[in-house]
Structure formats: C-alpha cells, structure tokens
N, C-alpha and C. Protein backbone atom coordinates (compact mmCIF):
# COMPACT_ATOMS: atom_id res chain seq x y z
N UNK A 1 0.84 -1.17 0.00
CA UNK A 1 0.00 0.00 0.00
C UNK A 1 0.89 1.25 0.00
N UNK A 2 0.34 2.39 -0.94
CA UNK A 2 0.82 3.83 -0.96
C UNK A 2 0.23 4.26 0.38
N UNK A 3 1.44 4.83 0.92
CA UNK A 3 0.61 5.60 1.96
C UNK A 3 1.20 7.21 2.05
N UNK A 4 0.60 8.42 2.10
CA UNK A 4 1.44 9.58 2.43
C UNK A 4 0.54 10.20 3.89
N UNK A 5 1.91 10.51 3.96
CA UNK A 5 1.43 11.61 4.97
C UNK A 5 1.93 12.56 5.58
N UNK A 6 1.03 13.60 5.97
CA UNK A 6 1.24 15.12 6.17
C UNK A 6 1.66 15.04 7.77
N UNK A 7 2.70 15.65 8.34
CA UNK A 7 3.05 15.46 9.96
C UNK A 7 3.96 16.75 10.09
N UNK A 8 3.43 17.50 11.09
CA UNK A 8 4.10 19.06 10.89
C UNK A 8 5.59 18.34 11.60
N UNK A 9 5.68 17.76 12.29
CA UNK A 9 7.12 16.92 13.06
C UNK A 9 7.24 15.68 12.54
N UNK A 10 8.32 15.83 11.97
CA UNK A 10 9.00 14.14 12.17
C UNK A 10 10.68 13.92 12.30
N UNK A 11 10.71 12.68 11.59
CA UNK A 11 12.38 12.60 12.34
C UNK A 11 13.32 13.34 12.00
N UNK A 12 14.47 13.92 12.31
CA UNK A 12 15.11 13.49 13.54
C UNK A 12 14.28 14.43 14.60
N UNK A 13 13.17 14.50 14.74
CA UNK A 13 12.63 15.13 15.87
C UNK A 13 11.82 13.88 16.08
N UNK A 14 11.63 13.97 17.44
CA UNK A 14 11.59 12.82 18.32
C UNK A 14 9.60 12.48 18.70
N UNK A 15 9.00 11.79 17.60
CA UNK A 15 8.00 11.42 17.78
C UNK A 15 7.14 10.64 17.53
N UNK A 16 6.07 10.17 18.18
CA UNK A 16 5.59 8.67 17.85
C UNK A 16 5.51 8.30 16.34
N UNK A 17 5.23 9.42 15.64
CA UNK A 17 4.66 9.03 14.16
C UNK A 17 5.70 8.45 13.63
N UNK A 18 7.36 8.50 14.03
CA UNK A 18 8.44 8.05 13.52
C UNK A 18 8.79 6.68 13.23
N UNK A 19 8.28 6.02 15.07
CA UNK A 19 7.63 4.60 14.90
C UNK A 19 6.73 3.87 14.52
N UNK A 20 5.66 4.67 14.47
CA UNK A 20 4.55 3.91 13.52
C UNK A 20 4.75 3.69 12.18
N UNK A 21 5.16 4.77 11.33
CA UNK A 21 6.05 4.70 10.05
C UNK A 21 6.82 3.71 9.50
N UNK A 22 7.97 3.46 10.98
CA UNK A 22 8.84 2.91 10.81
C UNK A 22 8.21 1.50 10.97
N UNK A 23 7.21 0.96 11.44
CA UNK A 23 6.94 0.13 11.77
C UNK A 23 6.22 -0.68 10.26
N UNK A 24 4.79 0.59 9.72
CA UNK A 24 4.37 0.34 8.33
C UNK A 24 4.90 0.24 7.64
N UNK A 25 6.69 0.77 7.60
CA UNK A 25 7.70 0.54 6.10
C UNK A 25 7.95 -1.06 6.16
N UNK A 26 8.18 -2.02 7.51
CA UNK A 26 8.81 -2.59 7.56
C UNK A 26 7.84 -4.24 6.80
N UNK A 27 6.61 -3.42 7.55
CA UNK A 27 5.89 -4.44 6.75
C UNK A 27 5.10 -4.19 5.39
N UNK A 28 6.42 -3.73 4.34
CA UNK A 28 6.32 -3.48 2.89
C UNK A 28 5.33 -2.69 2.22
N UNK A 29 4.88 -1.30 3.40
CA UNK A 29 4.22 -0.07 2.94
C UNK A 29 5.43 0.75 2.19
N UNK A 30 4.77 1.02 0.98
CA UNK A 30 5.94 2.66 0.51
C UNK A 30 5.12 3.73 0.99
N UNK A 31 5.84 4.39 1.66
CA UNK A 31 5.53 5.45 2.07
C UNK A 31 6.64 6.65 2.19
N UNK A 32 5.59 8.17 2.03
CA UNK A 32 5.95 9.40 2.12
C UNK A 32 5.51 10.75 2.96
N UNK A 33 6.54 11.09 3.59
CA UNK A 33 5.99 12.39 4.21
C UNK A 33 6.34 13.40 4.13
N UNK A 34 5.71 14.23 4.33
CA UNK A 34 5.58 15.85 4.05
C UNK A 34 5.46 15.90 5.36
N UNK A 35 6.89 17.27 5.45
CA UNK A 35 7.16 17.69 6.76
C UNK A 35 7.86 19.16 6.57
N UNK A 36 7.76 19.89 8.03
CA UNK A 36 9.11 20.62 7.60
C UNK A 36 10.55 20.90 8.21
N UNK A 37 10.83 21.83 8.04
CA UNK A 37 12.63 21.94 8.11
C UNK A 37 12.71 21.37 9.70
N UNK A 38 13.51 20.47 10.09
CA UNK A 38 13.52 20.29 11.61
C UNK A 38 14.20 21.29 12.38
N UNK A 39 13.00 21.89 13.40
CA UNK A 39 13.15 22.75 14.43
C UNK A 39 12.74 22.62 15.64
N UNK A 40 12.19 21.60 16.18
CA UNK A 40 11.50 21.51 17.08
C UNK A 40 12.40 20.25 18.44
N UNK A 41 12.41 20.52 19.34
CA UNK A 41 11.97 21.47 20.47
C UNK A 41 12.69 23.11 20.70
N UNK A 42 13.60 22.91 19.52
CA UNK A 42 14.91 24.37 20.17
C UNK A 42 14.15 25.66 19.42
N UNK A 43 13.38 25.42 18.49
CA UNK A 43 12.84 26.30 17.61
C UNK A 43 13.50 27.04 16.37
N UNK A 44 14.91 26.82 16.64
CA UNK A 44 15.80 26.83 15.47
C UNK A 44 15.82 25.49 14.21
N UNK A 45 16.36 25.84 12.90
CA UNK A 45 16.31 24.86 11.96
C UNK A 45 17.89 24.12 12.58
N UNK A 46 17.65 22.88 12.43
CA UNK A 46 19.13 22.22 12.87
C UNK A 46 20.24 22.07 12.73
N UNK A 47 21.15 22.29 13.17
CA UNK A 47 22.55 23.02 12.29
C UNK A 47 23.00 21.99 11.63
N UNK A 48 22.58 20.17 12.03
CA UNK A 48 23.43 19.32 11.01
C UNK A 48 22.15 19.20 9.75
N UNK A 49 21.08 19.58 9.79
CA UNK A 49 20.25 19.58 8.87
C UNK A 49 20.76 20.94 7.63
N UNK A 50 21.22 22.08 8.31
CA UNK A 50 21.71 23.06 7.52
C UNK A 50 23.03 22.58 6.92
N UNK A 51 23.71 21.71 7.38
CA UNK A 51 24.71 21.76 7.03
C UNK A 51 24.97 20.36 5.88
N UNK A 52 23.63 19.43 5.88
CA UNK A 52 24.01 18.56 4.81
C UNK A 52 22.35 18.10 4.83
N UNK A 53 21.12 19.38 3.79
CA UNK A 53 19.84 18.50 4.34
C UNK A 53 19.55 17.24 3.38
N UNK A 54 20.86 16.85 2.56
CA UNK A 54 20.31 15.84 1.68
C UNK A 54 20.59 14.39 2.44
N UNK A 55 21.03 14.48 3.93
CA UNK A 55 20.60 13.21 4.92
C UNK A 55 19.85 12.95 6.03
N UNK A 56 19.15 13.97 5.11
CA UNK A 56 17.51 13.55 6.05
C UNK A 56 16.21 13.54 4.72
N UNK A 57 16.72 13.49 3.74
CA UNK A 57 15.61 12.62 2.84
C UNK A 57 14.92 11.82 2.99
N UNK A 58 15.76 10.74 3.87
CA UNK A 58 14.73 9.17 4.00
C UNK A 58 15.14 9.02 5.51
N UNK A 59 14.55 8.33 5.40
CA UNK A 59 14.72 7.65 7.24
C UNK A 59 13.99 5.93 7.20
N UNK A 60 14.74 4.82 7.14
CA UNK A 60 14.17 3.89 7.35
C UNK A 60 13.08 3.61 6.03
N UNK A 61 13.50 3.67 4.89
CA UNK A 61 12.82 3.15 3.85
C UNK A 61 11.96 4.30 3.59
N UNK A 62 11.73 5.29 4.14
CA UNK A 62 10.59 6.50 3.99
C UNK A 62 10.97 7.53 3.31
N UNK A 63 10.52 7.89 2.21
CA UNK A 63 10.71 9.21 1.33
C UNK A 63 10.32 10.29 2.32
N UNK A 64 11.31 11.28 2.39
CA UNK A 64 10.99 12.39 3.31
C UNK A 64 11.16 13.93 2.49
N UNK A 65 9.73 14.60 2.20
CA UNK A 65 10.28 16.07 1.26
C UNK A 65 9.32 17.18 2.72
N UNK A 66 10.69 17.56 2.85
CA UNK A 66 10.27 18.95 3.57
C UNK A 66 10.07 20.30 2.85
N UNK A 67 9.00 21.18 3.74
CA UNK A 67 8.84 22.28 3.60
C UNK A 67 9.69 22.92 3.89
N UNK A 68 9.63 24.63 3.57
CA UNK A 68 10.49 25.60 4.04
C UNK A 68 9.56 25.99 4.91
N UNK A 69 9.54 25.85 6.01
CA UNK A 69 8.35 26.54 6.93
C UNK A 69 9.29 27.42 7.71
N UNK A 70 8.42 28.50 8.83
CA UNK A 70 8.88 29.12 9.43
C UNK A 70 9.21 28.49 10.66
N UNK A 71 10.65 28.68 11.48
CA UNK A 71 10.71 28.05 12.32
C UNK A 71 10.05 28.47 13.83
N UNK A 72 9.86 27.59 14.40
CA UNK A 72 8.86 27.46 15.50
C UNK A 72 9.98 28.66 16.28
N UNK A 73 10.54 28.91 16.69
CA UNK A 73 10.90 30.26 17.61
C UNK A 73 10.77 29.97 19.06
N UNK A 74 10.46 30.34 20.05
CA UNK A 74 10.77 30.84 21.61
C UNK A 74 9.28 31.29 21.96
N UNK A 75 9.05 31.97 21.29
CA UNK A 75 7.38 32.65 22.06
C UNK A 75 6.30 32.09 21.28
N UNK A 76 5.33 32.80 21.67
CA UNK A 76 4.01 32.33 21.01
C UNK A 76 3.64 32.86 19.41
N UNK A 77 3.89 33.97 18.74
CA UNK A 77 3.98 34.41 17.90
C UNK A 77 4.82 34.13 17.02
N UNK A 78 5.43 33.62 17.36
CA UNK A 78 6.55 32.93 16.15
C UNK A 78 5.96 31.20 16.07
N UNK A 79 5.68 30.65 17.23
CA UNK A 79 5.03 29.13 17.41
C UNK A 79 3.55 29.10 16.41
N UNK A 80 2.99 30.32 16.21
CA UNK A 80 1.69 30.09 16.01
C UNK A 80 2.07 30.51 14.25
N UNK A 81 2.78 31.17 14.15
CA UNK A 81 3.37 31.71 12.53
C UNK A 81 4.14 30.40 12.19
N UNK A 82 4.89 30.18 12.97
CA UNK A 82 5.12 28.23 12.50
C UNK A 82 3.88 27.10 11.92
N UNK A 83 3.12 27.14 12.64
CA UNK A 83 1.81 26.39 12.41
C UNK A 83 1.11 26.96 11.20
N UNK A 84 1.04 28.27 11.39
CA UNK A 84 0.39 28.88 10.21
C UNK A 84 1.50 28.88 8.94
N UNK A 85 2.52 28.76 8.66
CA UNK A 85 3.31 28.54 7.73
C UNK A 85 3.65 27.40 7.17
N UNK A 86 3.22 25.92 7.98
CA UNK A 86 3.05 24.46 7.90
C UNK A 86 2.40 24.37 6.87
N UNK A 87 0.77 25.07 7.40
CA UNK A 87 -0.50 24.59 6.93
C UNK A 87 -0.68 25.45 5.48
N UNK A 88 0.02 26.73 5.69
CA UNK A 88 -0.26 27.52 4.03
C UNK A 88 0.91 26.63 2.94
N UNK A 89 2.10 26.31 3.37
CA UNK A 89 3.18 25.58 2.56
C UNK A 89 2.61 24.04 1.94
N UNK A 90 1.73 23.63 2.87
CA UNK A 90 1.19 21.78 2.74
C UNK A 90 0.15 22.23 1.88
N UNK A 91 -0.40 23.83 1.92
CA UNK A 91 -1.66 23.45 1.21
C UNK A 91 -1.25 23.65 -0.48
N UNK A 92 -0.03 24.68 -0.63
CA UNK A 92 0.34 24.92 -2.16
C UNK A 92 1.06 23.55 -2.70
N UNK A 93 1.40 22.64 -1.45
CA UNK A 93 2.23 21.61 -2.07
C UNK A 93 1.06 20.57 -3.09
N UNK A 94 -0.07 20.82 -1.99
CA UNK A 94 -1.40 19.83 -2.54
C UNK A 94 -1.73 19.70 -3.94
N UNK A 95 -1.54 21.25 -4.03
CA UNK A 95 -2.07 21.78 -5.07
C UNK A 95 -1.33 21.55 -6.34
N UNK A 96 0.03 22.08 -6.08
CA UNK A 96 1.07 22.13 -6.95
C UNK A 96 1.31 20.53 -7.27
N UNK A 97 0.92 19.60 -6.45
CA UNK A 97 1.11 18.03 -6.92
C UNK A 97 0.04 17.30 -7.29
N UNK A 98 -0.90 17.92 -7.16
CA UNK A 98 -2.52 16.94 -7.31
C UNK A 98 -2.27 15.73 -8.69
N UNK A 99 -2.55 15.03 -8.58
CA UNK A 99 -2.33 13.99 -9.72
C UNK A 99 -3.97 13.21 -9.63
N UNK A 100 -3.85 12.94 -11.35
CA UNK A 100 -5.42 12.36 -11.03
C UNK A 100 -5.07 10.86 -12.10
N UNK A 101 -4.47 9.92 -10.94
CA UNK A 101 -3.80 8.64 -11.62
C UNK A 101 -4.99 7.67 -11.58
C-alpha cells in the first residue's frame, strides 16, 4: 500500500509518528511524508540539517520532502506563525502536486 502523509514533526525530531512509520515501512508499505525543516523542540532549523539536508531525505525506507516553513521560535507568535506557515506551505504543495492517476 501507498501511503502519504502530512506530519508538521517528524524525524530526527523525536516522535511517535516516527515509529509507527517505521513500523508500516517494515511491513512493505511505501511510504511518504511531508514535513518541515527540523526545528522543534529548540525552535531553530538544525545546524546538522543546515549543514548537509540531503541526509535527512529518508529515514528507514521512507521518502521524506520537507517544507520551508517558518521556524517554531521561543514565544508564542513565532510558534503560532510556525503552524500557520506548515498549513499555508502543505496546502500549495497539494495543489502544486494533485495527480489524477
């Protein structure tokens, strides 16, 4: 089974969806997610992600294409412009990829 999916966090940020994933690749799902730049918990983008992001493409058999989102920040106004920059970036990606196979 194709499976995609949209997850404002994933790896190398530290969360369940990583294992469930990891778990559906293993039993011969292809799967893909849409995510973005990893920032989360520090709110900065990650300096080994800046510094080489073509090894965090995949993780464990999983196609991984990130957004350029805004990074989550320190306060609430930058956290909530994060979220709101997730959801406007996932929605042009929708768009910009729609396929009618």
């Amino acid at each position: 089974m194709r499976i995609l999916v949209f997850s404002h966090y994933f790896w190398p940020e530290d969360f369940r969806i990583n294992d469930l994933l990891h778990e559906l690749s293993l039993k011969g799902h292809t799967i893909e997610v849409i995510t973005g730049k990893p920032n989360y918990p520090e709110g900065n983008i990650y300096e080994d992600f800046k510094d080489a992001p073509e090894n965090f493409q995949n993780y464990e058999n999983i196609k991984i294409t990130r957004l350029n989102i805004l990074p989550r920040g320190n306060n609430l106004v930058s956290q909530f412009l994060n979220y709101l920059s997730y959801v406007y970036k996932t929605s042009i990606f929708v768009v910009l990829n729609l396929s009618f196979e």
